[in-house]
PDB file of N, CA and C in Angstrom:
ATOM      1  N   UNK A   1      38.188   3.998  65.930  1.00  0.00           N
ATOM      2  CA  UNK A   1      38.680   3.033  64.986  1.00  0.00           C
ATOM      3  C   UNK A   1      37.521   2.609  64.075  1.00  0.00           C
ATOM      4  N   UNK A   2      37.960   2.345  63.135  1.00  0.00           N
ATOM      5  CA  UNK A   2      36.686   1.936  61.678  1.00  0.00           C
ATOM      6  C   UNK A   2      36.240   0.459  61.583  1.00  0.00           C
ATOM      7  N   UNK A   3      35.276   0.789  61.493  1.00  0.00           N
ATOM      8  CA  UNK A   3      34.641  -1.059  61.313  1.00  0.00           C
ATOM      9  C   UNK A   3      35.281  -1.906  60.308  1.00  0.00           C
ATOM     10  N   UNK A   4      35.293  -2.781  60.005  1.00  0.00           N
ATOM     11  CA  UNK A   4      36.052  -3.242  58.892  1.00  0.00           C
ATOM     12  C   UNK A   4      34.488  -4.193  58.746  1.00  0.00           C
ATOM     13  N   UNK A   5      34.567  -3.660  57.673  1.00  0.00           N
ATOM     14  CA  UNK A   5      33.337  -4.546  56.954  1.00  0.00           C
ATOM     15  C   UNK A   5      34.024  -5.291  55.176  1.00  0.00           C
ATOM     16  N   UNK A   6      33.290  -6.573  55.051  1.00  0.00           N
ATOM     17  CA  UNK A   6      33.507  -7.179  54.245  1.00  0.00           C
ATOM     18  C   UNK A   6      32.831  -6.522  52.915  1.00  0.00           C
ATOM     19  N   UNK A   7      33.948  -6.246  51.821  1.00  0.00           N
ATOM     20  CA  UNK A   7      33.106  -6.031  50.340  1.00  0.00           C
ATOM     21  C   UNK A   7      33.346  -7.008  49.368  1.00  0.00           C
ATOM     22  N   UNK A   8      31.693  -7.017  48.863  1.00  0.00           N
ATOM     23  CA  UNK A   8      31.466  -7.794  47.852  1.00  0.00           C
ATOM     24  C   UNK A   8      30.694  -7.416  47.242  1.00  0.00           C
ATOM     25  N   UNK A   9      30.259  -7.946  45.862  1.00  0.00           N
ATOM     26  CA  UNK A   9      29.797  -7.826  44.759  1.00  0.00           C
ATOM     27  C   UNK A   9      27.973  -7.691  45.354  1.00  0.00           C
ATOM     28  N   UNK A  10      27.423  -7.147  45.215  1.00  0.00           N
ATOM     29  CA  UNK A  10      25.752  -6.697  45.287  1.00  0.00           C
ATOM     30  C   UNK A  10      25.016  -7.739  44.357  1.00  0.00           C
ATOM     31  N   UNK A  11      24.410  -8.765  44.810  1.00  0.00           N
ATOM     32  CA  UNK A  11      24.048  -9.269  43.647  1.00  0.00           C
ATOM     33  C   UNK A  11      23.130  -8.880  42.865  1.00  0.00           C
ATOM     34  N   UNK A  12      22.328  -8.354  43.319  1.00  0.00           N
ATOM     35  CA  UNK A  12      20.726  -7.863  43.339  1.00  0.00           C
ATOM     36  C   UNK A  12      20.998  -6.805  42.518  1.00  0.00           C
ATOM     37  N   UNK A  13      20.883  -6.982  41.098  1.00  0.00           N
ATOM     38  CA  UNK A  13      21.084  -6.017  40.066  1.00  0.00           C
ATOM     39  C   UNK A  13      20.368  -4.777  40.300  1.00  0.00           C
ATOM     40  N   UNK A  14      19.210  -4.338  40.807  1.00  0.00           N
ATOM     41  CA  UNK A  14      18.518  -3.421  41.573  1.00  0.00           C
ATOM     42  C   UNK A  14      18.832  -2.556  42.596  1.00  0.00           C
ATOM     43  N   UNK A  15      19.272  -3.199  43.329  1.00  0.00           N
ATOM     44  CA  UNK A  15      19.939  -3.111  44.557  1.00  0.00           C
ATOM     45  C   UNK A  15      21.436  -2.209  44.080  1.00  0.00           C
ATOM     46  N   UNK A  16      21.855  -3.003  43.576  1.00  0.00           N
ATOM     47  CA  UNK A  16      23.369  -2.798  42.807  1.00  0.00           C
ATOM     48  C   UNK A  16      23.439  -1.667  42.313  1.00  0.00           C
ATOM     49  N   UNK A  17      22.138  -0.935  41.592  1.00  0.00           N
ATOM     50  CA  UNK A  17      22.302   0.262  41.010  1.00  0.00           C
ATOM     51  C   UNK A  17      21.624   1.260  41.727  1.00  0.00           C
ATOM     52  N   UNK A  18      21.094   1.184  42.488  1.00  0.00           N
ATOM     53  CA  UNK A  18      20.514   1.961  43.660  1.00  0.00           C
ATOM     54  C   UNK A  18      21.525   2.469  44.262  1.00  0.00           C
ATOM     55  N   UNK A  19      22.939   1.570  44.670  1.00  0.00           N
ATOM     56  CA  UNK A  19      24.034   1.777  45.604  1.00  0.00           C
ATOM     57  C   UNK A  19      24.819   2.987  44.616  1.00  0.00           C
ATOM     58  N   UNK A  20      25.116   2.648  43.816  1.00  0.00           N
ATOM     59  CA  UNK A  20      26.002   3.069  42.128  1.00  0.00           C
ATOM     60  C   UNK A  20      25.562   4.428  42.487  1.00  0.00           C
ATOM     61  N   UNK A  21      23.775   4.775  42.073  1.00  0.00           N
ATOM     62  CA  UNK A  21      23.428   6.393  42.054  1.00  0.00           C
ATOM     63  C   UNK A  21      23.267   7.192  43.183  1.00  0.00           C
ATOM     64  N   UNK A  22      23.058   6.243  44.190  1.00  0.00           N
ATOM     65  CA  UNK A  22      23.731   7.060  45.934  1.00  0.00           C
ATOM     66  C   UNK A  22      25.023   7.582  45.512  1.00  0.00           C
ATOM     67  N   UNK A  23      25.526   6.450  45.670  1.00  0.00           N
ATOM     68  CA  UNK A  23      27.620   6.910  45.444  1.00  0.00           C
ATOM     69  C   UNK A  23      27.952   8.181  44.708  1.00  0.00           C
ATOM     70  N   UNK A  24      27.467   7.847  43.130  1.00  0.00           N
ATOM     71  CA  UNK A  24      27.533   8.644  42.467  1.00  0.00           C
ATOM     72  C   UNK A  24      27.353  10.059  42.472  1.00  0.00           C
ATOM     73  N   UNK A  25      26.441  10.085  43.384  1.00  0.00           N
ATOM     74  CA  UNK A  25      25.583  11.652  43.935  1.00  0.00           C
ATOM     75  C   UNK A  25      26.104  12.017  44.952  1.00  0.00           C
ATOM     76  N   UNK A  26      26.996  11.124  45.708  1.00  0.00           N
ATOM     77  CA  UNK A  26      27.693  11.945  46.803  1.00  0.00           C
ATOM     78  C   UNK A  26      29.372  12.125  46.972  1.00  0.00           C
ATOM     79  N   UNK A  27      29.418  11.939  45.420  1.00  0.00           N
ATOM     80  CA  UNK A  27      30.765  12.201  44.710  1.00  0.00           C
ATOM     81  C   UNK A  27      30.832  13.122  44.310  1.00  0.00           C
ATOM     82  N   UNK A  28      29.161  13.463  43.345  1.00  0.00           N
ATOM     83  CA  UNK A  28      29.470  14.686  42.788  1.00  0.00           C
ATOM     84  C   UNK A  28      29.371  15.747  43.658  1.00  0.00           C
ATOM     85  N   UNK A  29      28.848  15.910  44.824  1.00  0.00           N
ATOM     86  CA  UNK A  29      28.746  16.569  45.924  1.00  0.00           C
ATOM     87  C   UNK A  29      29.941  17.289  46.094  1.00  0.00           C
ATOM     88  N   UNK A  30      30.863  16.206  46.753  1.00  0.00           N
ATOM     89  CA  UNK A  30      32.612  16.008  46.867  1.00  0.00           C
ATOM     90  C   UNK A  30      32.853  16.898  45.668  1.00  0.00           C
ATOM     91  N   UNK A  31      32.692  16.436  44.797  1.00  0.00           N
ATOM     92  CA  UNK A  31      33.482  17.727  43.220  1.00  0.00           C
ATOM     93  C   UNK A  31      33.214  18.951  43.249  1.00  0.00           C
ATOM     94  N   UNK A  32      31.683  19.163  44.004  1.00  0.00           N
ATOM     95  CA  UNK A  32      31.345  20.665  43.614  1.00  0.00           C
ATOM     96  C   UNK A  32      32.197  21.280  44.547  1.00  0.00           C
ATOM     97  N   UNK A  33      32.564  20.690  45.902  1.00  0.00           N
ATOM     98  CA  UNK A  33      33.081  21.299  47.441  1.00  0.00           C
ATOM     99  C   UNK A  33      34.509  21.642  46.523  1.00  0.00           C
ATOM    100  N   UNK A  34      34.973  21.088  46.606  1.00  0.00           N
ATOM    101  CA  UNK A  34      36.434  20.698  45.795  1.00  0.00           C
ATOM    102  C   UNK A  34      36.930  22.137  45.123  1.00  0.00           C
ATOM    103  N   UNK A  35      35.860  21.817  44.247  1.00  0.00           N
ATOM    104  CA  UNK A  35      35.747  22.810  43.255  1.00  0.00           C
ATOM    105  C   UNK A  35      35.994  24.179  43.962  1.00  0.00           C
ATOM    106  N   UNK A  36      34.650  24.489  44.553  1.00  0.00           N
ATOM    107  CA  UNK A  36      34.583  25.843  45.151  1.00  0.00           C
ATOM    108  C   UNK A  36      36.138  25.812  46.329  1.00  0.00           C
ATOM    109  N   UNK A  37      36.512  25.242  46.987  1.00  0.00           N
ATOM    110  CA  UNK A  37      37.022  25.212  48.295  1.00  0.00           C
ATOM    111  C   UNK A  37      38.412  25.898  47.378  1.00  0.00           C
ATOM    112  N   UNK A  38      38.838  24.676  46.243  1.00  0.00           N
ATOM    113  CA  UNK A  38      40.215  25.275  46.060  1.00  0.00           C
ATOM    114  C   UNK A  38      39.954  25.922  44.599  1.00  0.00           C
ATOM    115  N   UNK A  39      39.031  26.584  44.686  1.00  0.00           N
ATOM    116  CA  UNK A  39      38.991  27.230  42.843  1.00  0.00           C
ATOM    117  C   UNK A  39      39.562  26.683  41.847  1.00  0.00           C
ATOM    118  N   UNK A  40      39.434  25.505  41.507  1.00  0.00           N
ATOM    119  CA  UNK A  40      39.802  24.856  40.541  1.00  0.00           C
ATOM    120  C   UNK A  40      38.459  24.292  39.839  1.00  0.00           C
ATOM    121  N   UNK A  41      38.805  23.895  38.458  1.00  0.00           N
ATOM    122  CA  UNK A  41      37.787  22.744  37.563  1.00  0.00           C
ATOM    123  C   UNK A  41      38.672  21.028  37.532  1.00  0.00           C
ATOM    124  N   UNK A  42      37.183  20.684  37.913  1.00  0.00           N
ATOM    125  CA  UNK A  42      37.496  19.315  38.323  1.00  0.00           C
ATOM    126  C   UNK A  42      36.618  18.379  37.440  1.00  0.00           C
ATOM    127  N   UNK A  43      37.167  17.297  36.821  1.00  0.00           N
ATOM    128  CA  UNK A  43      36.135  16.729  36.346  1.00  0.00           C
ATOM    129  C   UNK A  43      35.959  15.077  36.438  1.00  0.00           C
ATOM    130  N   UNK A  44      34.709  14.829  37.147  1.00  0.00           N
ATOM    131  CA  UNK A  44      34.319  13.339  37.332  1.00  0.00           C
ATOM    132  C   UNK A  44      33.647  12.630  36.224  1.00  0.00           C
ATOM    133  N   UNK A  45      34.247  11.646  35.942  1.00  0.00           N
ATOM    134  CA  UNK A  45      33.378  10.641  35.434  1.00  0.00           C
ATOM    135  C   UNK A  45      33.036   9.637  35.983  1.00  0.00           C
ATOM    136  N   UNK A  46      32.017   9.496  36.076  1.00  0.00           N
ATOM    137  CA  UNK A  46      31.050   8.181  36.481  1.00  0.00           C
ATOM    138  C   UNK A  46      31.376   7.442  35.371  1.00  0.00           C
ATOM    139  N   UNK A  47      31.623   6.081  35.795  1.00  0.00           N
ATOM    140  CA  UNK A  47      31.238   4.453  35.151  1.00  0.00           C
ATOM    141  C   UNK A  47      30.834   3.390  35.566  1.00  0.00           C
ATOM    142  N   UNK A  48      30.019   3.300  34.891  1.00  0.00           N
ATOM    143  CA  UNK A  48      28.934   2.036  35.373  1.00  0.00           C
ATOM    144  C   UNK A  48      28.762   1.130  34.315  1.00  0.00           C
ATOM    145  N   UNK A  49      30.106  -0.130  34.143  1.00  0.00           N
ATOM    146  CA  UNK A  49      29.161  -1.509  32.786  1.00  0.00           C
ATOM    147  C   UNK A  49      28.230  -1.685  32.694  1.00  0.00           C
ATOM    148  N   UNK A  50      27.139  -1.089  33.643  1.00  0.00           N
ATOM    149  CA  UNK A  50      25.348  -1.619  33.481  1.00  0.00           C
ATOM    150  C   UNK A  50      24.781  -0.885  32.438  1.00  0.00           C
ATOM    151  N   UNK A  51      25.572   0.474  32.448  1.00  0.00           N
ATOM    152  CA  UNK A  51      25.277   1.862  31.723  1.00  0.00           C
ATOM    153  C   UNK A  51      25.308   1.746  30.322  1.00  0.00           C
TER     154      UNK A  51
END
């Protein structure tokens, strides 16, 4: 069974975007698998208001 953890806002603008380009990088990860697994084109966009 899964932890249930509380989400909230990162305050730590630093912090905040540190989390963003982890995520981000292990999304695009996810797209490339995707990609190859079912031969398709897939396309992600990242958004970030900080950006």
């Amino acid at each position: 069974m899964a932890r249930k953890i509380e989400i909230k806002k990162i305050e730590d603008t630093k912090k905040r975007k540190v989390s963003f380009y982890k995520r981000r990088n292990n999304l695009l990860n996810k797209e490339k698998e995707i990609a190859i697994c079912c031969d398709v084109n897939v396309l992600f966009v990242p958004f970030s208001p900080a950006d």
